[in-house]
PDB file of N, CA and C in Angstrom:
ATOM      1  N   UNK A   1      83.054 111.503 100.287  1.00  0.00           N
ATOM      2  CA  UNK A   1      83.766 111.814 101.511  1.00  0.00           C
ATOM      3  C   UNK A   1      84.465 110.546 101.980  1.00  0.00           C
ATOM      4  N   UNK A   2      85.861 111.069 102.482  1.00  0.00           N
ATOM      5  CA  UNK A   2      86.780 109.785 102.774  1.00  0.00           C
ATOM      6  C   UNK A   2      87.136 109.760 103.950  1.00  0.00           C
ATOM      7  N   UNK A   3      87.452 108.895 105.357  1.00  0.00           N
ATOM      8  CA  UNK A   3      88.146 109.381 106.149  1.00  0.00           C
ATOM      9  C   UNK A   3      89.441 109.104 105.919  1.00  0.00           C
ATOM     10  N   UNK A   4      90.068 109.870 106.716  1.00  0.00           N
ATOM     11  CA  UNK A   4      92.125 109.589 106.517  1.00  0.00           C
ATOM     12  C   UNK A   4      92.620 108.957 107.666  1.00  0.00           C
ATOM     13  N   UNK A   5      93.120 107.575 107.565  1.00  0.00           N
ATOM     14  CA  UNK A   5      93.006 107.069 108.756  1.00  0.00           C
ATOM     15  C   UNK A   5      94.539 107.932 109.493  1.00  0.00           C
ATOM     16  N   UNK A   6      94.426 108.273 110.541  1.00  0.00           N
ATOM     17  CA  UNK A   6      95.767 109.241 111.496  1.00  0.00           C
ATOM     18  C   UNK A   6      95.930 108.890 113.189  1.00  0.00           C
ATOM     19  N   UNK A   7      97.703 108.910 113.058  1.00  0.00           N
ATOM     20  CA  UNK A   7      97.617 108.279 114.628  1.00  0.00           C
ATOM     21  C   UNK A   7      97.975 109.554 115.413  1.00  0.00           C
ATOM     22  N   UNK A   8      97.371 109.083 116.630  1.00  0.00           N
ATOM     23  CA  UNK A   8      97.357 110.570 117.638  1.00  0.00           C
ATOM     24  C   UNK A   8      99.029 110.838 118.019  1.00  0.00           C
ATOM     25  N   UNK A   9      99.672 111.283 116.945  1.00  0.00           N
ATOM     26  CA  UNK A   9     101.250 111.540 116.888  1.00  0.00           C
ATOM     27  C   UNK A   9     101.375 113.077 116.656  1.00  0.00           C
ATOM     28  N   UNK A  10     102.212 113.555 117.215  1.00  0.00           N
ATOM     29  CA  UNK A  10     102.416 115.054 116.575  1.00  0.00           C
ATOM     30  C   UNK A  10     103.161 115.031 115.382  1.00  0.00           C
ATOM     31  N   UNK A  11     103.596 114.167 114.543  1.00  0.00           N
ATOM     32  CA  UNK A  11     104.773 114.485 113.105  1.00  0.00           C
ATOM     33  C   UNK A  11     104.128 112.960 112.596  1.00  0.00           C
ATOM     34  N   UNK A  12     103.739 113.008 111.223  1.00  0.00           N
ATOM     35  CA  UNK A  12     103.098 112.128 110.549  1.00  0.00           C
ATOM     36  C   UNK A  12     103.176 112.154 109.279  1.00  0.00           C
ATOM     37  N   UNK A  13     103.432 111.399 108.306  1.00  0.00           N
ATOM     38  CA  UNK A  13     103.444 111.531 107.023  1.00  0.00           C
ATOM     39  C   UNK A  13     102.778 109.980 106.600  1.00  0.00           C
ATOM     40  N   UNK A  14     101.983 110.358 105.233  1.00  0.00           N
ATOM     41  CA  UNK A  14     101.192 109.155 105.231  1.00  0.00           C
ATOM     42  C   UNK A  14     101.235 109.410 103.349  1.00  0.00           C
ATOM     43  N   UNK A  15     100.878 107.744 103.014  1.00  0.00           N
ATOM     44  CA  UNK A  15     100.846 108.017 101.458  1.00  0.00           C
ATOM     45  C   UNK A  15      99.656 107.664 101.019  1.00  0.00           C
ATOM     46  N   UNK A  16      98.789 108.434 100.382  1.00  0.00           N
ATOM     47  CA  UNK A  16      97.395 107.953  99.976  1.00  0.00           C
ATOM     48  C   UNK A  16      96.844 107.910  98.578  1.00  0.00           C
ATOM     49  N   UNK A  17      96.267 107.197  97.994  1.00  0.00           N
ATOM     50  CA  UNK A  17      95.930 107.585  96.673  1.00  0.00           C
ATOM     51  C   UNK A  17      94.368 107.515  96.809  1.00  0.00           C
ATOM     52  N   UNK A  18      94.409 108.957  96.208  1.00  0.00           N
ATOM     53  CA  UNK A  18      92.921 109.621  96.111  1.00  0.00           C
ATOM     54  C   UNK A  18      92.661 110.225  94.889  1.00  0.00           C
ATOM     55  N   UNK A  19      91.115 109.684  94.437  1.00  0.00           N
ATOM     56  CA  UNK A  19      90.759 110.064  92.965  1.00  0.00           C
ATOM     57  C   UNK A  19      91.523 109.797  92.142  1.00  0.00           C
ATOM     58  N   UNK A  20      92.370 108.772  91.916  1.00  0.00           N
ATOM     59  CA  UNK A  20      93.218 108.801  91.286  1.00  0.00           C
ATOM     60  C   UNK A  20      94.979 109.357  91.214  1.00  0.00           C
ATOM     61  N   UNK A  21      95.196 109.811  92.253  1.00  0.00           N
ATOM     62  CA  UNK A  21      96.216 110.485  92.466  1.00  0.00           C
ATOM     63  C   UNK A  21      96.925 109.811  93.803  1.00  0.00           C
ATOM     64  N   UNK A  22      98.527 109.899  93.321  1.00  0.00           N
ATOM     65  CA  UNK A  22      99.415 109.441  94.604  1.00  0.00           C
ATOM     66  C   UNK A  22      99.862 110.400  95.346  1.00  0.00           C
ATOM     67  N   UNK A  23      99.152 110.877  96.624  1.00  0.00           N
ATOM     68  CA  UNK A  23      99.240 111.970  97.509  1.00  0.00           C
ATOM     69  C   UNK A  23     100.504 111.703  98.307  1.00  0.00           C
ATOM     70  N   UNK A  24     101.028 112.453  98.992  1.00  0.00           N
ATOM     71  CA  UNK A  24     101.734 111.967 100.030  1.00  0.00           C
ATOM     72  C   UNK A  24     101.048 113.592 101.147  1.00  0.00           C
ATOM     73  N   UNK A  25     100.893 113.098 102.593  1.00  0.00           N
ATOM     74  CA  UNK A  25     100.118 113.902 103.447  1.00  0.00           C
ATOM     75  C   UNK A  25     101.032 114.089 104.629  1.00  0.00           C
ATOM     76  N   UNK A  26     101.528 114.867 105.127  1.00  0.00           N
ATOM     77  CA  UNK A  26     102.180 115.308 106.264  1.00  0.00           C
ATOM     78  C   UNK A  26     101.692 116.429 107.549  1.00  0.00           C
ATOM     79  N   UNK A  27     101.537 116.030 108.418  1.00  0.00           N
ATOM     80  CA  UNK A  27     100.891 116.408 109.615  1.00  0.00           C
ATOM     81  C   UNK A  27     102.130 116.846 111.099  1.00  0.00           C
ATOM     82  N   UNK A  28     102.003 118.109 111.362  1.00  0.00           N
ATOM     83  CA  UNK A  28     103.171 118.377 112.284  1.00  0.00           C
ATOM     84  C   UNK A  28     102.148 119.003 113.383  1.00  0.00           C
ATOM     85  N   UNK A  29     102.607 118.683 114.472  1.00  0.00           N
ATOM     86  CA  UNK A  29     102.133 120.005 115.845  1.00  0.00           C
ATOM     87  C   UNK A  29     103.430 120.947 115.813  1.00  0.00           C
ATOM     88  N   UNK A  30     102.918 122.018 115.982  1.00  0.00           N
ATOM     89  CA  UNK A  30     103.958 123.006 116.082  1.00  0.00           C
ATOM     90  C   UNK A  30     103.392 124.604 117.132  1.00  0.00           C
ATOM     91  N   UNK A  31     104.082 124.105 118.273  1.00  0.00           N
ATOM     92  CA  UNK A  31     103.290 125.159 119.150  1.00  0.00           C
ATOM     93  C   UNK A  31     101.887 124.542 119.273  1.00  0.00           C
ATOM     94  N   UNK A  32     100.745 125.719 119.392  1.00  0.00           N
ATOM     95  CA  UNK A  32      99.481 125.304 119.351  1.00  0.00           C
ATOM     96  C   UNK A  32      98.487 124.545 117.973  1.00  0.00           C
ATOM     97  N   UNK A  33      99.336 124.411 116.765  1.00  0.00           N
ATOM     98  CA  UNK A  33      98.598 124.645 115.591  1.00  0.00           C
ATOM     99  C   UNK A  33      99.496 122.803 115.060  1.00  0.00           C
ATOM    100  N   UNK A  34      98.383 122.213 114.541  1.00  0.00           N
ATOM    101  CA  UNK A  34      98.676 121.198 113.343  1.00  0.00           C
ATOM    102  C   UNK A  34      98.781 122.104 112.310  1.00  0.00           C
ATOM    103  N   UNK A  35     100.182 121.755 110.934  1.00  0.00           N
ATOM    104  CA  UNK A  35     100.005 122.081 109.838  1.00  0.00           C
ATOM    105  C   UNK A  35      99.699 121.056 109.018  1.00  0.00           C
ATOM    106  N   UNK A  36      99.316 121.375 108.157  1.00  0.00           N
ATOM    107  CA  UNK A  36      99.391 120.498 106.688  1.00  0.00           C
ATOM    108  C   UNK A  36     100.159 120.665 105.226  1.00  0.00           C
ATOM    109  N   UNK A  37     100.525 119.827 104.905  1.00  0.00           N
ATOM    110  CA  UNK A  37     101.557 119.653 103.816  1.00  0.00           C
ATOM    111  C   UNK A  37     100.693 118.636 102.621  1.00  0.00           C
ATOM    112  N   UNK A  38     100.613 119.053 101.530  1.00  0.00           N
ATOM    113  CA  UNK A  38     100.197 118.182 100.191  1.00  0.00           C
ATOM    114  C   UNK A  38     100.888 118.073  99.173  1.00  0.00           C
ATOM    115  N   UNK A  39     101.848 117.127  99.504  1.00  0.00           N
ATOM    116  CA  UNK A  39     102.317 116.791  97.840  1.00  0.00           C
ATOM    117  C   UNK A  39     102.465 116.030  96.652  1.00  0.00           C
ATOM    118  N   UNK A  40     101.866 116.440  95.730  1.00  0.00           N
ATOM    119  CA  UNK A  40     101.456 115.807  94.796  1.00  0.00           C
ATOM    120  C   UNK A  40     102.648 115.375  93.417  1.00  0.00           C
ATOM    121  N   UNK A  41     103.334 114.580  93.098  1.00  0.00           N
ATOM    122  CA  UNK A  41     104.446 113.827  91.808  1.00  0.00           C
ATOM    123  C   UNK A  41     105.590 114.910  92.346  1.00  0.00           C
ATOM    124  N   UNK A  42     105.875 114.671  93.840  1.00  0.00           N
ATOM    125  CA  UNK A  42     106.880 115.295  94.266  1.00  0.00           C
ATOM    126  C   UNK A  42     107.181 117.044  94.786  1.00  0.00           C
ATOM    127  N   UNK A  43     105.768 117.777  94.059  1.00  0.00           N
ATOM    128  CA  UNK A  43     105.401 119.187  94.149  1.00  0.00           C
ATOM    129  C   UNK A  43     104.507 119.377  95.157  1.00  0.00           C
ATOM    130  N   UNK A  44     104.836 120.028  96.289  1.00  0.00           N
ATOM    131  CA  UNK A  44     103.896 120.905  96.888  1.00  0.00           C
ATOM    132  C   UNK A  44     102.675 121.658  96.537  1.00  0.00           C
ATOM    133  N   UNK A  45     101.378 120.928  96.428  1.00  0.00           N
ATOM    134  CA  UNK A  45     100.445 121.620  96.433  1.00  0.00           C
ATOM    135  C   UNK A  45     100.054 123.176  97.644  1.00  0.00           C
ATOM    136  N   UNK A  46      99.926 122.366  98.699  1.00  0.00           N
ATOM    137  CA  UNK A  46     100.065 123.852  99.755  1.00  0.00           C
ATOM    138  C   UNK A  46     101.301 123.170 100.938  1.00  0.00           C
ATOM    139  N   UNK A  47     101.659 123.882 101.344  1.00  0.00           N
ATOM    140  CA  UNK A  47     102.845 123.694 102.563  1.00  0.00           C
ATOM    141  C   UNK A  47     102.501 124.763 103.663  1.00  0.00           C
ATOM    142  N   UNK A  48     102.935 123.816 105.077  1.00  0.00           N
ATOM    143  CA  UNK A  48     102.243 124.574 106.270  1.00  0.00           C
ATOM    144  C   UNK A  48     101.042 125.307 106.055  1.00  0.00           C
ATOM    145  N   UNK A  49     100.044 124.570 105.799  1.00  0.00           N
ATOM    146  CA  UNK A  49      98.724 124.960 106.307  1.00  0.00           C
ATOM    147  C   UNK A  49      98.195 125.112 107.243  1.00  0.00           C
ATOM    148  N   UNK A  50      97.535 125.994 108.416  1.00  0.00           N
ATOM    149  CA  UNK A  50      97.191 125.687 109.690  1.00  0.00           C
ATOM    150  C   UNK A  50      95.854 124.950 109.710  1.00  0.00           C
ATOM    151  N   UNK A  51      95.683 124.137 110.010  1.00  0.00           N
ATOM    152  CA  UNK A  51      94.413 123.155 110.667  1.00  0.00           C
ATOM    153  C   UNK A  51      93.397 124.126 111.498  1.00  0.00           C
ATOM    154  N   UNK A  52      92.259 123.982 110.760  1.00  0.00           N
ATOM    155  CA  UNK A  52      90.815 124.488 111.592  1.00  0.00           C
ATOM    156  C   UNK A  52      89.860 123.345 111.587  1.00  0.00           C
ATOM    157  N   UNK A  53      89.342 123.383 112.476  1.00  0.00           N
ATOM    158  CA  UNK A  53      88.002 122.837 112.672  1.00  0.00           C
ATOM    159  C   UNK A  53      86.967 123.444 111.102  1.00  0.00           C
ATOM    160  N   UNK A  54      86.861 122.731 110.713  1.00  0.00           N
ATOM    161  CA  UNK A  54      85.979 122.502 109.289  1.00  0.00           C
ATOM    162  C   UNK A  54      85.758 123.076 108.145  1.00  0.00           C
ATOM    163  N   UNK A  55      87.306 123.659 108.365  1.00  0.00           N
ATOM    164  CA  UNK A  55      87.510 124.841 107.512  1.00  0.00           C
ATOM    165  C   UNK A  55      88.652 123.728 106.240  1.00  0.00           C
ATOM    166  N   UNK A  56      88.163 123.854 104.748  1.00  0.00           N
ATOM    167  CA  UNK A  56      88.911 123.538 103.764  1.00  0.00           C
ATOM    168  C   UNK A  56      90.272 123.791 103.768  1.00  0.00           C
ATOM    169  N   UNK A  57      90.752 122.963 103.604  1.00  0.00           N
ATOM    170  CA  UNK A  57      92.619 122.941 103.195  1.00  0.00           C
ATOM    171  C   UNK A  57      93.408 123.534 101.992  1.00  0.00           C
ATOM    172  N   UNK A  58      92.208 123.119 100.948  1.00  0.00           N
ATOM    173  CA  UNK A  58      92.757 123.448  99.305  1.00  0.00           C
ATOM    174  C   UNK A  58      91.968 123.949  99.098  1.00  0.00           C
ATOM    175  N   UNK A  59      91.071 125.179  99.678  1.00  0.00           N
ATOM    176  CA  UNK A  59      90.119 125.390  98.404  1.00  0.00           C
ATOM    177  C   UNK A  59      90.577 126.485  97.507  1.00  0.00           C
ATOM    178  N   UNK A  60      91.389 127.252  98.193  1.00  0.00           N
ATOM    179  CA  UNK A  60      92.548 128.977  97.090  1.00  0.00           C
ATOM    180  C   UNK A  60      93.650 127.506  96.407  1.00  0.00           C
ATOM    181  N   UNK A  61      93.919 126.625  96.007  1.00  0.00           N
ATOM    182  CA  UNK A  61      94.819 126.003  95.590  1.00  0.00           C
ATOM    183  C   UNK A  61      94.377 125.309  94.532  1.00  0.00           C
ATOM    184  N   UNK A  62      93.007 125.093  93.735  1.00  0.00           N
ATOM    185  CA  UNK A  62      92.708 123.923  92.978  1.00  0.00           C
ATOM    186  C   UNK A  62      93.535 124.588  91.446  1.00  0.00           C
ATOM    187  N   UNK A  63      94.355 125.215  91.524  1.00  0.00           N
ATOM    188  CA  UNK A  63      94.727 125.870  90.028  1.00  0.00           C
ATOM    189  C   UNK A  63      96.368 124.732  90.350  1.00  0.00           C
ATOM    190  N   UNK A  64      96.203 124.098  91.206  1.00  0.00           N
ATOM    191  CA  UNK A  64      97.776 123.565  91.742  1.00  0.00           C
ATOM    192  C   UNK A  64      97.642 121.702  90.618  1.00  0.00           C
ATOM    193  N   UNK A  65      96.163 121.757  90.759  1.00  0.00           N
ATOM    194  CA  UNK A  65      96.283 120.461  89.557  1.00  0.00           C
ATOM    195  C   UNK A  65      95.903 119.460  90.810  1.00  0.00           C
ATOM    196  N   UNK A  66      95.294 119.383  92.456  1.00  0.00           N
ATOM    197  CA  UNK A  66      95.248 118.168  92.863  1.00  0.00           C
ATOM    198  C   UNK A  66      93.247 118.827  92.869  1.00  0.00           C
ATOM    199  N   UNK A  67      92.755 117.322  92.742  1.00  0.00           N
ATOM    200  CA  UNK A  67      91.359 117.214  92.632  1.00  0.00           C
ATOM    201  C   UNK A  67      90.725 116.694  94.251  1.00  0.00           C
ATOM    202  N   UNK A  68      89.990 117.542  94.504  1.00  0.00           N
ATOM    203  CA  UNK A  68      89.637 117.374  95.867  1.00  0.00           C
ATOM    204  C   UNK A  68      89.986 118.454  96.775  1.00  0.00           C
ATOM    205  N   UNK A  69      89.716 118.157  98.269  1.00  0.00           N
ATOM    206  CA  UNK A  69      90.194 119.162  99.093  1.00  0.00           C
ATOM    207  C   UNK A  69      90.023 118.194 100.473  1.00  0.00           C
ATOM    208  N   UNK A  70      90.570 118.511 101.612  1.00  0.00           N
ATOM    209  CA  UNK A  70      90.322 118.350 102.946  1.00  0.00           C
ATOM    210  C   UNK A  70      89.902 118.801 104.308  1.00  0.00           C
ATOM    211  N   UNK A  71      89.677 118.507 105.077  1.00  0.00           N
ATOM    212  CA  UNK A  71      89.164 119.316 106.540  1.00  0.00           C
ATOM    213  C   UNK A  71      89.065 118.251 107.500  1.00  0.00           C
ATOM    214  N   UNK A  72      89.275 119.074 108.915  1.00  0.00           N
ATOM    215  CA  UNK A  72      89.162 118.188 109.965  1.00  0.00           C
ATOM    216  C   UNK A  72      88.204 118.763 110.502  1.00  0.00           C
ATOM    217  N   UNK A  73      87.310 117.763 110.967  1.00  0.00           N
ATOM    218  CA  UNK A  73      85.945 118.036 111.985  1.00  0.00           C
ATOM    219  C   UNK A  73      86.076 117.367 113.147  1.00  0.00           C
ATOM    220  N   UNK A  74      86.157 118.094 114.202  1.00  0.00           N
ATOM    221  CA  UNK A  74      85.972 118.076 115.304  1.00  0.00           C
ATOM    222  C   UNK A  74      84.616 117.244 116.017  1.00  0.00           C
ATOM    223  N   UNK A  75      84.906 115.925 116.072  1.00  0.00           N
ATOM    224  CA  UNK A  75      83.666 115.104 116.319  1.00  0.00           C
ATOM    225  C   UNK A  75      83.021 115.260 117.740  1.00  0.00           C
ATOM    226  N   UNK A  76      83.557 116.307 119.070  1.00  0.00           N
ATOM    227  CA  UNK A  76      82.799 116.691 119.806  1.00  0.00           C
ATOM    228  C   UNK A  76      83.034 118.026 120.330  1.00  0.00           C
ATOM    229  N   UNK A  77      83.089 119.197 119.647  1.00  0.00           N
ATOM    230  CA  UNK A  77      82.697 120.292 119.675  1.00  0.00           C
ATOM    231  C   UNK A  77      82.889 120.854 118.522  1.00  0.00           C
ATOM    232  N   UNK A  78      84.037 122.290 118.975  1.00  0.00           N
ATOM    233  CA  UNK A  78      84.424 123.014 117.491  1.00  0.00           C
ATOM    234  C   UNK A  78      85.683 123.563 117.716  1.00  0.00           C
ATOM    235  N   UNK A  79      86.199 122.748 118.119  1.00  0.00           N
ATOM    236  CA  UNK A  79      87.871 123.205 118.779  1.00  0.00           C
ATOM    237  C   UNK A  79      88.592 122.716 117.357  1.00  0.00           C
ATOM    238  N   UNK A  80      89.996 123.368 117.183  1.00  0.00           N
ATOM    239  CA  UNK A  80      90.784 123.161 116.108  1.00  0.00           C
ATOM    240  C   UNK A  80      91.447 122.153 116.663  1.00  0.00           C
ATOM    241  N   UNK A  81      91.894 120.899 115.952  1.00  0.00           N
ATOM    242  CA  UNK A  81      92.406 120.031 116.028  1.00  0.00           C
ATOM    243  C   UNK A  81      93.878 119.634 117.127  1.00  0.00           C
ATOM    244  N   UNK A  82      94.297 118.964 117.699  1.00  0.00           N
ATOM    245  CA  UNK A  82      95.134 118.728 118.874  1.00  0.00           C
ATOM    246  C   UNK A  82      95.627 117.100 118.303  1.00  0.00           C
ATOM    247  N   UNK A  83      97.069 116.729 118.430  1.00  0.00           N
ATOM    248  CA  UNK A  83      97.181 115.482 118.234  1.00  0.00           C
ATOM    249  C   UNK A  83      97.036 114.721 119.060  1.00  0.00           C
ATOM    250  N   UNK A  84      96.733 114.799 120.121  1.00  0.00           N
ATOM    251  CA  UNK A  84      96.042 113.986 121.104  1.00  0.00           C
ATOM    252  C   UNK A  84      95.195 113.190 120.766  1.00  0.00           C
ATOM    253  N   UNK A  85      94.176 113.914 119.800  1.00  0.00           N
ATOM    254  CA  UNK A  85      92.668 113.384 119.515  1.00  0.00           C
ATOM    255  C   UNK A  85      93.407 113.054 118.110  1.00  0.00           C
ATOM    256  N   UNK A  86      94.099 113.298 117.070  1.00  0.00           N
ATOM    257  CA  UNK A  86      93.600 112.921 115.626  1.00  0.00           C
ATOM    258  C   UNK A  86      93.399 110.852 115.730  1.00  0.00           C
ATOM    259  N   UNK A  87      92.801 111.094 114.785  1.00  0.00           N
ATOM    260  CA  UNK A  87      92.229 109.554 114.751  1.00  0.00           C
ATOM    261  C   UNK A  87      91.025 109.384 115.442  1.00  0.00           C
ATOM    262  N   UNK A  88      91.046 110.178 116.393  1.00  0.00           N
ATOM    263  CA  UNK A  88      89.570 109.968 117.180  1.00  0.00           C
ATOM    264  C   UNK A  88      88.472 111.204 117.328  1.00  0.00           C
ATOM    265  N   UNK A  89      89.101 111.991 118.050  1.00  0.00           N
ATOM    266  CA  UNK A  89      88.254 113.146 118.126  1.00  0.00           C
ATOM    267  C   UNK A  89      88.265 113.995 116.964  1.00  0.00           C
ATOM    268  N   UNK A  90      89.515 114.148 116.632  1.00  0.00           N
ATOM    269  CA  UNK A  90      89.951 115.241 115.403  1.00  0.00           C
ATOM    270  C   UNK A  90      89.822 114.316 113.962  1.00  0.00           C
ATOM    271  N   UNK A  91      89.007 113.748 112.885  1.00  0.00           N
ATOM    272  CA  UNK A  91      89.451 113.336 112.075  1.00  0.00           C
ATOM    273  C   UNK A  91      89.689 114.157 110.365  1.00  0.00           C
ATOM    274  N   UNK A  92      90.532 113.931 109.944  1.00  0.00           N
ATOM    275  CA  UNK A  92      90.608 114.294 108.893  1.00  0.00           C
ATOM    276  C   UNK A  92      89.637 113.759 107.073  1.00  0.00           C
ATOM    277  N   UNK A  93      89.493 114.288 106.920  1.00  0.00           N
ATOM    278  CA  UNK A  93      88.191 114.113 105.803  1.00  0.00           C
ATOM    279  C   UNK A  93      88.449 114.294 104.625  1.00  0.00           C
ATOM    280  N   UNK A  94      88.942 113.849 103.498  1.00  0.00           N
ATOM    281  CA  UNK A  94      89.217 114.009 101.888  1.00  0.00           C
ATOM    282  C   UNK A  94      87.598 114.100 101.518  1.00  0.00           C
ATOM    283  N   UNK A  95      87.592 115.088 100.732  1.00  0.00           N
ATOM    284  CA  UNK A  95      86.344 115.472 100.099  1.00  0.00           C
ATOM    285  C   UNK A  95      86.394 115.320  98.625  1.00  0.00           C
ATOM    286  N   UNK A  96      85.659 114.675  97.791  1.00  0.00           N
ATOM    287  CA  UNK A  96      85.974 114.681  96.381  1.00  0.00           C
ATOM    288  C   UNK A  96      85.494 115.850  95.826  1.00  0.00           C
ATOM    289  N   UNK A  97      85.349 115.935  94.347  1.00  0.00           N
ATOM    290  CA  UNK A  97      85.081 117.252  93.544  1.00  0.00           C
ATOM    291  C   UNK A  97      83.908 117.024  93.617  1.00  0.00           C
ATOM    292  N   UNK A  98      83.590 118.149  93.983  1.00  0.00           N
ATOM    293  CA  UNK A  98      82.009 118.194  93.741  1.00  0.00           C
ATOM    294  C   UNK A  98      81.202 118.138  95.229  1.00  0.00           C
ATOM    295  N   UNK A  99      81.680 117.405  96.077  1.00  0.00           N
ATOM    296  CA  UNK A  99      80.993 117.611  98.094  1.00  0.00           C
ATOM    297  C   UNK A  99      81.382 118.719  98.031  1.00  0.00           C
TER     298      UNK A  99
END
């Protein structure tokens, strides 16, 4: 388990390399909902994902070729994520194969 370091911004794109892989991660508020964006050697793994409280990002996607998955946990209740809080309240979590 990794954290993803994120600033409390509503539009974010970040480049990470995980397990071996050069991710690039994009984070939007839109209305009430953060999405998520994963793309992997330029290809979209998933696009506009909605953000839950501790609910997996990739897990219908591992046939897409990226290893791992993500989630945000809500470090004081069980509310779905707000960019207010990411970085603090809301953090985001890379999970390797196999957590």
């Amino acid at each position: 388990m990794l954290l993803i370091p994120l600033q409390a911004t509503p539009n974010q794109t970040l480049a990470v390399t995980l397990a071996r892989q050069a991710a690039q991660l994009a984070l939007r508020q839109n209305g009430r909902n953060i999405y998520f964006d994963l793309l992997l050697a330029g290809s979209y793994v998933v696009r506009s994902r909605i953000c839950r409280d501790r609910q997996r990002l990739l897990l219908d996607a591992k046939y897409r070729g990226f290893v791992g998955d993500f989630l945000f946990v809500d470090t004081q209740g069980v509310n779905n994520p707000q960019f207010a809080g990411l970085g603090s309240r809301y953090q985001l979590v890379y999970l390797a194969a196999g957590e």
